[in-house]
C-alpha atoms as a PDB file:
ATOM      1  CA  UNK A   1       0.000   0.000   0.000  1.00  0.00           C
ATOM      2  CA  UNK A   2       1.056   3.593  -0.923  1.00  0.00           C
ATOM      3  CA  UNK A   3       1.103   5.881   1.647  1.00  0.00           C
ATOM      4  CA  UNK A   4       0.594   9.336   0.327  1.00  0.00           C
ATOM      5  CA  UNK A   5       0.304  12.830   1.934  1.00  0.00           C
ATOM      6  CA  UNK A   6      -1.615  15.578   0.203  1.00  0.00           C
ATOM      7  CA  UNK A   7      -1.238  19.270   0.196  1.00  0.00           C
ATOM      8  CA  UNK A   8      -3.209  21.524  -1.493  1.00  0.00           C
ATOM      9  CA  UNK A   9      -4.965  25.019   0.104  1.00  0.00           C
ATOM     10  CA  UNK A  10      -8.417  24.614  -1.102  1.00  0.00           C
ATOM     11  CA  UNK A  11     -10.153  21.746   1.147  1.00  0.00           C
ATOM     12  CA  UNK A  12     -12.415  21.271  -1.477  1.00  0.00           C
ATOM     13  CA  UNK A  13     -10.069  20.016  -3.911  1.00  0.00           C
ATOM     14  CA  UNK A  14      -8.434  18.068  -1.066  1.00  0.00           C
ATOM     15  CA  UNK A  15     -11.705  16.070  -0.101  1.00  0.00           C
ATOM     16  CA  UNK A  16     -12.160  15.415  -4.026  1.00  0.00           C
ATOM     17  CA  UNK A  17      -8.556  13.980  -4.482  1.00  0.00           C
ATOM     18  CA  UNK A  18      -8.471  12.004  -1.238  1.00  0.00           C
ATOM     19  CA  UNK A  19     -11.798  10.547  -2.646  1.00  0.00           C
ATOM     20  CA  UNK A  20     -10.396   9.398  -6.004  1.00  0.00           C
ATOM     21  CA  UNK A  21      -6.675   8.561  -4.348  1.00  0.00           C
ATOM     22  CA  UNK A  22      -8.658   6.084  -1.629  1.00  0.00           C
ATOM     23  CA  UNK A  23     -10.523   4.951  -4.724  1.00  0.00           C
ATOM     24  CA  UNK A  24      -7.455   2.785  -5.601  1.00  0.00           C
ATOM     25  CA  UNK A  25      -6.539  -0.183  -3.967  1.00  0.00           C
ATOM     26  CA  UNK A  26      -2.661  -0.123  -3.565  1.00  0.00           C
ATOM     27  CA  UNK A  27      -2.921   3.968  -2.716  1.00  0.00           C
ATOM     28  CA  UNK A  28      -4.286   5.405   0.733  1.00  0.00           C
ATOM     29  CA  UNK A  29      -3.913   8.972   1.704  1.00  0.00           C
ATOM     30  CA  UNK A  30      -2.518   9.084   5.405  1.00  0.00           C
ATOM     31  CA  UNK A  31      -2.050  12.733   6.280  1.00  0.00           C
ATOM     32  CA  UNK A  32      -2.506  16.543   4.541  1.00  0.00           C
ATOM     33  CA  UNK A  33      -1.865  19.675   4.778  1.00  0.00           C
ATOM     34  CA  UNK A  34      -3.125  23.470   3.533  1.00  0.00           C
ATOM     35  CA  UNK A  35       0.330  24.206   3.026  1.00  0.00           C
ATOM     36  CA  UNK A  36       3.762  23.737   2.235  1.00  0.00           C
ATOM     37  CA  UNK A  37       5.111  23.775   5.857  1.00  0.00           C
ATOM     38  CA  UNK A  38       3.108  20.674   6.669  1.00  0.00           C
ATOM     39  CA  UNK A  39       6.379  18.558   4.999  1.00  0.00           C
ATOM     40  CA  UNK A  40       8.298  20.130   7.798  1.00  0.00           C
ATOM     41  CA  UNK A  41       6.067  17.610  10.266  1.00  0.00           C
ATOM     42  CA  UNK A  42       6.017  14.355   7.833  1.00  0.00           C
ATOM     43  CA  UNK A  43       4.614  11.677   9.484  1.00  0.00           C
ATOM     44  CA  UNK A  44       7.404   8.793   9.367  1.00  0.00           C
ATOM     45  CA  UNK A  45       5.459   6.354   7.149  1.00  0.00           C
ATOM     46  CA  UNK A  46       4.554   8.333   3.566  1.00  0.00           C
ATOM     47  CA  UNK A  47       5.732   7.376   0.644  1.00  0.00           C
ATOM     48  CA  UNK A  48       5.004  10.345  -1.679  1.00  0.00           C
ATOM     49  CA  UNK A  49       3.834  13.772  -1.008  1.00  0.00           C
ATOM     50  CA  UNK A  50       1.535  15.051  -3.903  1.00  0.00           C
ATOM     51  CA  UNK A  51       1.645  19.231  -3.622  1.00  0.00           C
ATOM     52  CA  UNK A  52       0.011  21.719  -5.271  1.00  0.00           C
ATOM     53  CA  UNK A  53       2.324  24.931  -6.276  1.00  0.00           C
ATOM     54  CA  UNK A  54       0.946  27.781  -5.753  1.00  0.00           C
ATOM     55  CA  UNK A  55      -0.478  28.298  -2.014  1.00  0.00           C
ATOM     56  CA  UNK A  56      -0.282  31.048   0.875  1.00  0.00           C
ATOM     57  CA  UNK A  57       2.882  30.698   3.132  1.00  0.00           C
ATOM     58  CA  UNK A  58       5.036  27.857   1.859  1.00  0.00           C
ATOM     59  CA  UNK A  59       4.119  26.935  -1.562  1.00  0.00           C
ATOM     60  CA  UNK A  60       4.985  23.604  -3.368  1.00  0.00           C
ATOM     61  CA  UNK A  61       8.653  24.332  -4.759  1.00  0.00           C
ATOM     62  CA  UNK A  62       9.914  25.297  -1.470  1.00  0.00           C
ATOM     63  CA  UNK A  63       8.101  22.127   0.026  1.00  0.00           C
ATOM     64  CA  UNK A  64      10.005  20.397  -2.297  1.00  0.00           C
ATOM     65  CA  UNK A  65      13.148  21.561  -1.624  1.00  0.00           C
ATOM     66  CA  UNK A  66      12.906  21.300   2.013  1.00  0.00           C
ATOM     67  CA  UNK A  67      12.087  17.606   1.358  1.00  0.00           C
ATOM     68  CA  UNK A  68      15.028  16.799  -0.964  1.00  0.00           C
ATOM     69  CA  UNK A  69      17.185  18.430   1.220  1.00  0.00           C
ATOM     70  CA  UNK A  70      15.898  16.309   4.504  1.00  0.00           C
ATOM     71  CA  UNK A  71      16.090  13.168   2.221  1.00  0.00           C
ATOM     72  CA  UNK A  72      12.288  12.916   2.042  1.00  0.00           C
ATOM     73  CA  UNK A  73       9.616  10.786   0.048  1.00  0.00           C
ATOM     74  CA  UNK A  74      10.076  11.244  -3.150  1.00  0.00           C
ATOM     75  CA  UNK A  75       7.452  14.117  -4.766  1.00  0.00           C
ATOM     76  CA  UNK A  76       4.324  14.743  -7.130  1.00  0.00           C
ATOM     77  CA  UNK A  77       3.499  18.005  -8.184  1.00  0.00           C
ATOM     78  CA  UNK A  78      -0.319  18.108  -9.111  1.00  0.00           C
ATOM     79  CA  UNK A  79      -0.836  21.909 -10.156  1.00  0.00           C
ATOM     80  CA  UNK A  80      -3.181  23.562 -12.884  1.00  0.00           C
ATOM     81  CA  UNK A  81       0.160  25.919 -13.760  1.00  0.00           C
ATOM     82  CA  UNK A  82       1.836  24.143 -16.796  1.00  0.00           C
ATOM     83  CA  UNK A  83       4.505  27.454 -17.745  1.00  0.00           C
ATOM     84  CA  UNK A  84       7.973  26.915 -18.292  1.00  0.00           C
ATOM     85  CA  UNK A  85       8.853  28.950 -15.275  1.00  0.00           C
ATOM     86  CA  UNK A  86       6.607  26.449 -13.001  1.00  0.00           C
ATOM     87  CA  UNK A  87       7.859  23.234 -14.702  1.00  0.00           C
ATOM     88  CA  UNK A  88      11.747  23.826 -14.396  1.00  0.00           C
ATOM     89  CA  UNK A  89      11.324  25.475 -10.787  1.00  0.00           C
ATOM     90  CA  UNK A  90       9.405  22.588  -9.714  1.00  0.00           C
ATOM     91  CA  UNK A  91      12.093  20.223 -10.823  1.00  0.00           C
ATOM     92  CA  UNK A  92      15.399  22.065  -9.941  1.00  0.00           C
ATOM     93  CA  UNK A  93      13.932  21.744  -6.283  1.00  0.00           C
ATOM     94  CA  UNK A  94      13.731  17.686  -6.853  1.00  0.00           C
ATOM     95  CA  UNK A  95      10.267  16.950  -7.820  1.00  0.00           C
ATOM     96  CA  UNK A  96      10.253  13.925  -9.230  1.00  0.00           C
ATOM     97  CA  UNK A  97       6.946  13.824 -10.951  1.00  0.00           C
ATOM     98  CA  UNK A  98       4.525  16.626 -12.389  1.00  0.00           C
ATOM     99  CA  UNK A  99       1.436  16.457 -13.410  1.00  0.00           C
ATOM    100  CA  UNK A 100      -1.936  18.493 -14.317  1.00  0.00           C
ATOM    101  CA  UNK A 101      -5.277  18.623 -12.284  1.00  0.00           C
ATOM    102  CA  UNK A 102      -6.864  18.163 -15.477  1.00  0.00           C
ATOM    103  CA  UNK A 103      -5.150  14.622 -15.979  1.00  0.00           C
ATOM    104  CA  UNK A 104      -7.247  11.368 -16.257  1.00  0.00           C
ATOM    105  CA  UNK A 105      -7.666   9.344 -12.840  1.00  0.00           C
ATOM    106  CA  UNK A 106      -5.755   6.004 -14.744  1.00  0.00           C
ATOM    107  CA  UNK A 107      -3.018   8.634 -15.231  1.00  0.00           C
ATOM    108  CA  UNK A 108      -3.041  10.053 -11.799  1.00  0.00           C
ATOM    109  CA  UNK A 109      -2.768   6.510 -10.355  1.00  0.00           C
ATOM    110  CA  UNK A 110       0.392   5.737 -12.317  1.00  0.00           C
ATOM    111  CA  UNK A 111       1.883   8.633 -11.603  1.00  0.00           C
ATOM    112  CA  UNK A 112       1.741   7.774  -8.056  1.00  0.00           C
ATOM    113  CA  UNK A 113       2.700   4.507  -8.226  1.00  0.00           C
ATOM    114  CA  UNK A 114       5.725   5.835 -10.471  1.00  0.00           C
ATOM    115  CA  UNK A 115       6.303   8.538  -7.780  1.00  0.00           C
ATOM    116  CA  UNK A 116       6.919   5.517  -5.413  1.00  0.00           C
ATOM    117  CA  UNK A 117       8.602   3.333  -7.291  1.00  0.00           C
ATOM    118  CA  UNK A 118      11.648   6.696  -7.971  1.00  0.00           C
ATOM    119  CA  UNK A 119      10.396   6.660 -11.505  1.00  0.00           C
ATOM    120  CA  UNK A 120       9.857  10.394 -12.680  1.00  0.00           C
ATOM    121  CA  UNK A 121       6.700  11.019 -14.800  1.00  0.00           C
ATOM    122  CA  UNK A 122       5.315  14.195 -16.392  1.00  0.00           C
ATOM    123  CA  UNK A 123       2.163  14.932 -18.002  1.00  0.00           C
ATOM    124  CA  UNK A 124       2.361  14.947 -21.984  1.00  0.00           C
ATOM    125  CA  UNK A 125       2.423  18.958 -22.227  1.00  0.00           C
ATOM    126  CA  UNK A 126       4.672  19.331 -19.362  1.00  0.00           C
ATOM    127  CA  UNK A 127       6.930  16.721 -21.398  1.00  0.00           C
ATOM    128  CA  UNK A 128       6.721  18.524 -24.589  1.00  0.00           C
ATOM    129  CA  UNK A 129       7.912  21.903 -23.067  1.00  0.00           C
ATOM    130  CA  UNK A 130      10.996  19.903 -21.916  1.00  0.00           C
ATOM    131  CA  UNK A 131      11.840  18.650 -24.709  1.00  0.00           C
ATOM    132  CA  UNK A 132      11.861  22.138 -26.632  1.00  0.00           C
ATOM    133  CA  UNK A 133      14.325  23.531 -24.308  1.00  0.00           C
ATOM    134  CA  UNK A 134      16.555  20.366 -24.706  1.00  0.00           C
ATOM    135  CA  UNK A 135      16.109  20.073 -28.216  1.00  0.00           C
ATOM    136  CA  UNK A 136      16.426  24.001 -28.774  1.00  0.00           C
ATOM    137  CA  UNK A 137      19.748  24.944 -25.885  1.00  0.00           C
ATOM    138  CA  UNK A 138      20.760  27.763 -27.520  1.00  0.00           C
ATOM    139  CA  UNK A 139      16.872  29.487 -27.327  1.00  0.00           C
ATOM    140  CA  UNK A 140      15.820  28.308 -24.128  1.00  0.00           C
ATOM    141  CA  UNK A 141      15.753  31.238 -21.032  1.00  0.00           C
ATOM    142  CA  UNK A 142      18.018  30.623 -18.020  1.00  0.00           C
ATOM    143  CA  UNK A 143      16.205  30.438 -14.801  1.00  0.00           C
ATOM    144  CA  UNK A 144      16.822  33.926 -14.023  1.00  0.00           C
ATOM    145  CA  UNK A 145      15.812  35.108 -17.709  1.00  0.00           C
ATOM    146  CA  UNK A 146      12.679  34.203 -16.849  1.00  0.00           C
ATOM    147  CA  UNK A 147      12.538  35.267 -13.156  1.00  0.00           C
ATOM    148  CA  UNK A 148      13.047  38.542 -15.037  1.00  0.00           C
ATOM    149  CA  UNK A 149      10.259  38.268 -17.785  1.00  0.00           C
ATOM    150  CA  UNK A 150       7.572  37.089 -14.665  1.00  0.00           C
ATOM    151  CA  UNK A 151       8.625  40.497 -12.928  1.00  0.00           C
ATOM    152  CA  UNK A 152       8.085  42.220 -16.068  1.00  0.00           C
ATOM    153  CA  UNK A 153       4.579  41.289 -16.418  1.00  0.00           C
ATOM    154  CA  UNK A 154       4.061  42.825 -13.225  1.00  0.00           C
ATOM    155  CA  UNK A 155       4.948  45.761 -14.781  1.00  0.00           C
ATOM    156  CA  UNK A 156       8.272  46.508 -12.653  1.00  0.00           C
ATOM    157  CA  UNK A 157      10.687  49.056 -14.295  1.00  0.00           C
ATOM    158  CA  UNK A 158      14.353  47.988 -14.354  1.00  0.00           C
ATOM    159  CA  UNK A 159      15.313  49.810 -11.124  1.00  0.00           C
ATOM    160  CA  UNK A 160      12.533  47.662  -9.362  1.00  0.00           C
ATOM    161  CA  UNK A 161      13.733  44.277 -10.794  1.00  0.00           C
ATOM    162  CA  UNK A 162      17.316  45.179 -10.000  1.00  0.00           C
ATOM    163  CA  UNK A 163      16.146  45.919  -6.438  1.00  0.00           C
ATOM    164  CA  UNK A 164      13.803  42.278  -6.362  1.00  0.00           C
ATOM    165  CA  UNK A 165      17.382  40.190  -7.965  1.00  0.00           C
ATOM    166  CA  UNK A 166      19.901  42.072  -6.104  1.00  0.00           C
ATOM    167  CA  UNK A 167      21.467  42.715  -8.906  1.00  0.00           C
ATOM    168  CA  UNK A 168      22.565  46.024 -11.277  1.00  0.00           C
ATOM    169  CA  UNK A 169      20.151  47.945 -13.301  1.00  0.00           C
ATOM    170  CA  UNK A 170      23.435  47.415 -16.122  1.00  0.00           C
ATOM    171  CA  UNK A 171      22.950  43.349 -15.269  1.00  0.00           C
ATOM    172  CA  UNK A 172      19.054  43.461 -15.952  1.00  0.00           C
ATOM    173  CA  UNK A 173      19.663  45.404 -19.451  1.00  0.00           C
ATOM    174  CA  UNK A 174      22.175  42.576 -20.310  1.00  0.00           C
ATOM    175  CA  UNK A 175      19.347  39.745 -18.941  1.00  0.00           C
ATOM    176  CA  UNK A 176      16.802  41.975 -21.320  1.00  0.00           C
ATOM    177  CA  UNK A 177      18.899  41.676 -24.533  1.00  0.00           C
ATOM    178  CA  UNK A 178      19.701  38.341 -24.378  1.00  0.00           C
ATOM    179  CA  UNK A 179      15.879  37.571 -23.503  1.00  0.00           C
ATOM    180  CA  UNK A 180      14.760  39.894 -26.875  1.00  0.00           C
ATOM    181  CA  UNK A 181      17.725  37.740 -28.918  1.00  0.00           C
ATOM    182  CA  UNK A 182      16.150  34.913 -27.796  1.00  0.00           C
ATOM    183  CA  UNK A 183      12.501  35.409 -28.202  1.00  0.00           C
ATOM    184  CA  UNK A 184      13.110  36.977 -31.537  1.00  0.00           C
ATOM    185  CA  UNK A 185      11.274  40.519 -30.139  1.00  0.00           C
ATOM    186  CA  UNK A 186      12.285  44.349 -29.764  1.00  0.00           C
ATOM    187  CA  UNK A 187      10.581  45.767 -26.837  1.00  0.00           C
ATOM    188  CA  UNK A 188       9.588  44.595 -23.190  1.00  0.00           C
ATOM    189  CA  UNK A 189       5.723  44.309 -24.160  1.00  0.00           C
ATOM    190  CA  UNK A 190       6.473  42.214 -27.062  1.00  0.00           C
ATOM    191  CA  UNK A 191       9.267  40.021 -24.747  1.00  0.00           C
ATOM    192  CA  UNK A 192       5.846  39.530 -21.960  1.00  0.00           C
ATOM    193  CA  UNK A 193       3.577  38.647 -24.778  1.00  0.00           C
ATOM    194  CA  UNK A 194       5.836  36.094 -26.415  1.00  0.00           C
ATOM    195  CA  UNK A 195       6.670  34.298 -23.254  1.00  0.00           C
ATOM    196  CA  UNK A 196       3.175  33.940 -21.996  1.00  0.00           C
ATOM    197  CA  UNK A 197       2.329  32.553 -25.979  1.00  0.00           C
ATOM    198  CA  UNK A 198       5.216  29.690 -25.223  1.00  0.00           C
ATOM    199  CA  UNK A 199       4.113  28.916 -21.814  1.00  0.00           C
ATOM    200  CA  UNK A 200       7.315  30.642 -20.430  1.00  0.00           C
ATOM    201  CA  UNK A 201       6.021  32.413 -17.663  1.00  0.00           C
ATOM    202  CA  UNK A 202       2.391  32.654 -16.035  1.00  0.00           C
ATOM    203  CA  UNK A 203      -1.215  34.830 -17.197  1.00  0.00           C
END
């Protein structure tokens, strides 16, 4: 039996997952939590934590770190983000799996049992993004290229995003042409627009 613990901030979507994750018979959900911060008092017996990303205090990707750090069960990500941003931020903090609310219960058993078994899985769209920054290096945005473009969609000026990064307004203009070289654009609107078309950064 699968012993999973489940953290997501809206109870309602709790309650419906724990109802379809009991559903199975080799998966049992043993503890949850509202937020991230629950991992830091994981009962002793789970096998994989399933968190959502984005939630007040301690969201997922921190959750996830502090687990990978502490040598913890092995993690799902079950979001409705599917950006760039979200994907490789999710796994640079040692997720091992990601998948979408939207995804079919057969496919959200598997990914569990994967989960368990240290297999990573990743939902079709989430695999395809992957494989167009492998397969296209010299395009894809650093982490901190797109850091910058998600600040810029909140509409911060270059003195503000220096002061968020810690980092020179001359370092953010040299971030900003290497982000217009690589998204083919001119301006910062154009930049924000293009990355939200690929999935770069979030609405």
């Amino acid at each position: 039996m699968i012993s999973v613990m489940l953290i997501d901030d809206h109870p309602v979507v709790r309650a419906g997952l724990r109802a379809i994750l009991d559903s199975f018979e080799d998966i049992t959900v043993t503890a949850e939590g509202s937020s991230g911060a629950a991992v830091d008092d994981l009962p002793a017996d789970i096998d994989v934590v399933i968190t959502d990303l984005q939630m007040p205090g301690v969201g997922g990707v921190e959750a996830t770190r502090r687990l990978a750090a502490a040598g913890g069960p092995p993690v799902l990500v079950l979001t409705t983000f599917d950006t760039q941003a979200d994907v490789v931020a999710a796994l640079e903090a040692g997720a091992l799996g990601y998948l979408l609310k939207d995804a079919p219960e057969e496919q959200l058993h598997d990914a569990v049992v994967a989960t368990a078994r240290g297999q990573r899985t990743l939902a079709p769209g989430v695999a395809a993004t992957l494989a167009e920054r492998l397969t296209r290096p010299r395009e894809a945005l650093s982490g901190r290229e797109i850091e910058i473009l998600q600040a810029l969609a909140s509409g911060a000026s270059n003195r503000e995003l220096a002061k968020q990064l810690f980092i020179s307004e001359a370092t953010v203009k040299t971030h900003l042409i290497h982000v217009y070289q690589k998204l083919g654009v001119d301006n910062r609107t154009a930049a924000v627009s293009e990355a939200r078309r690929r999935k770069l950064i979030s609405s």
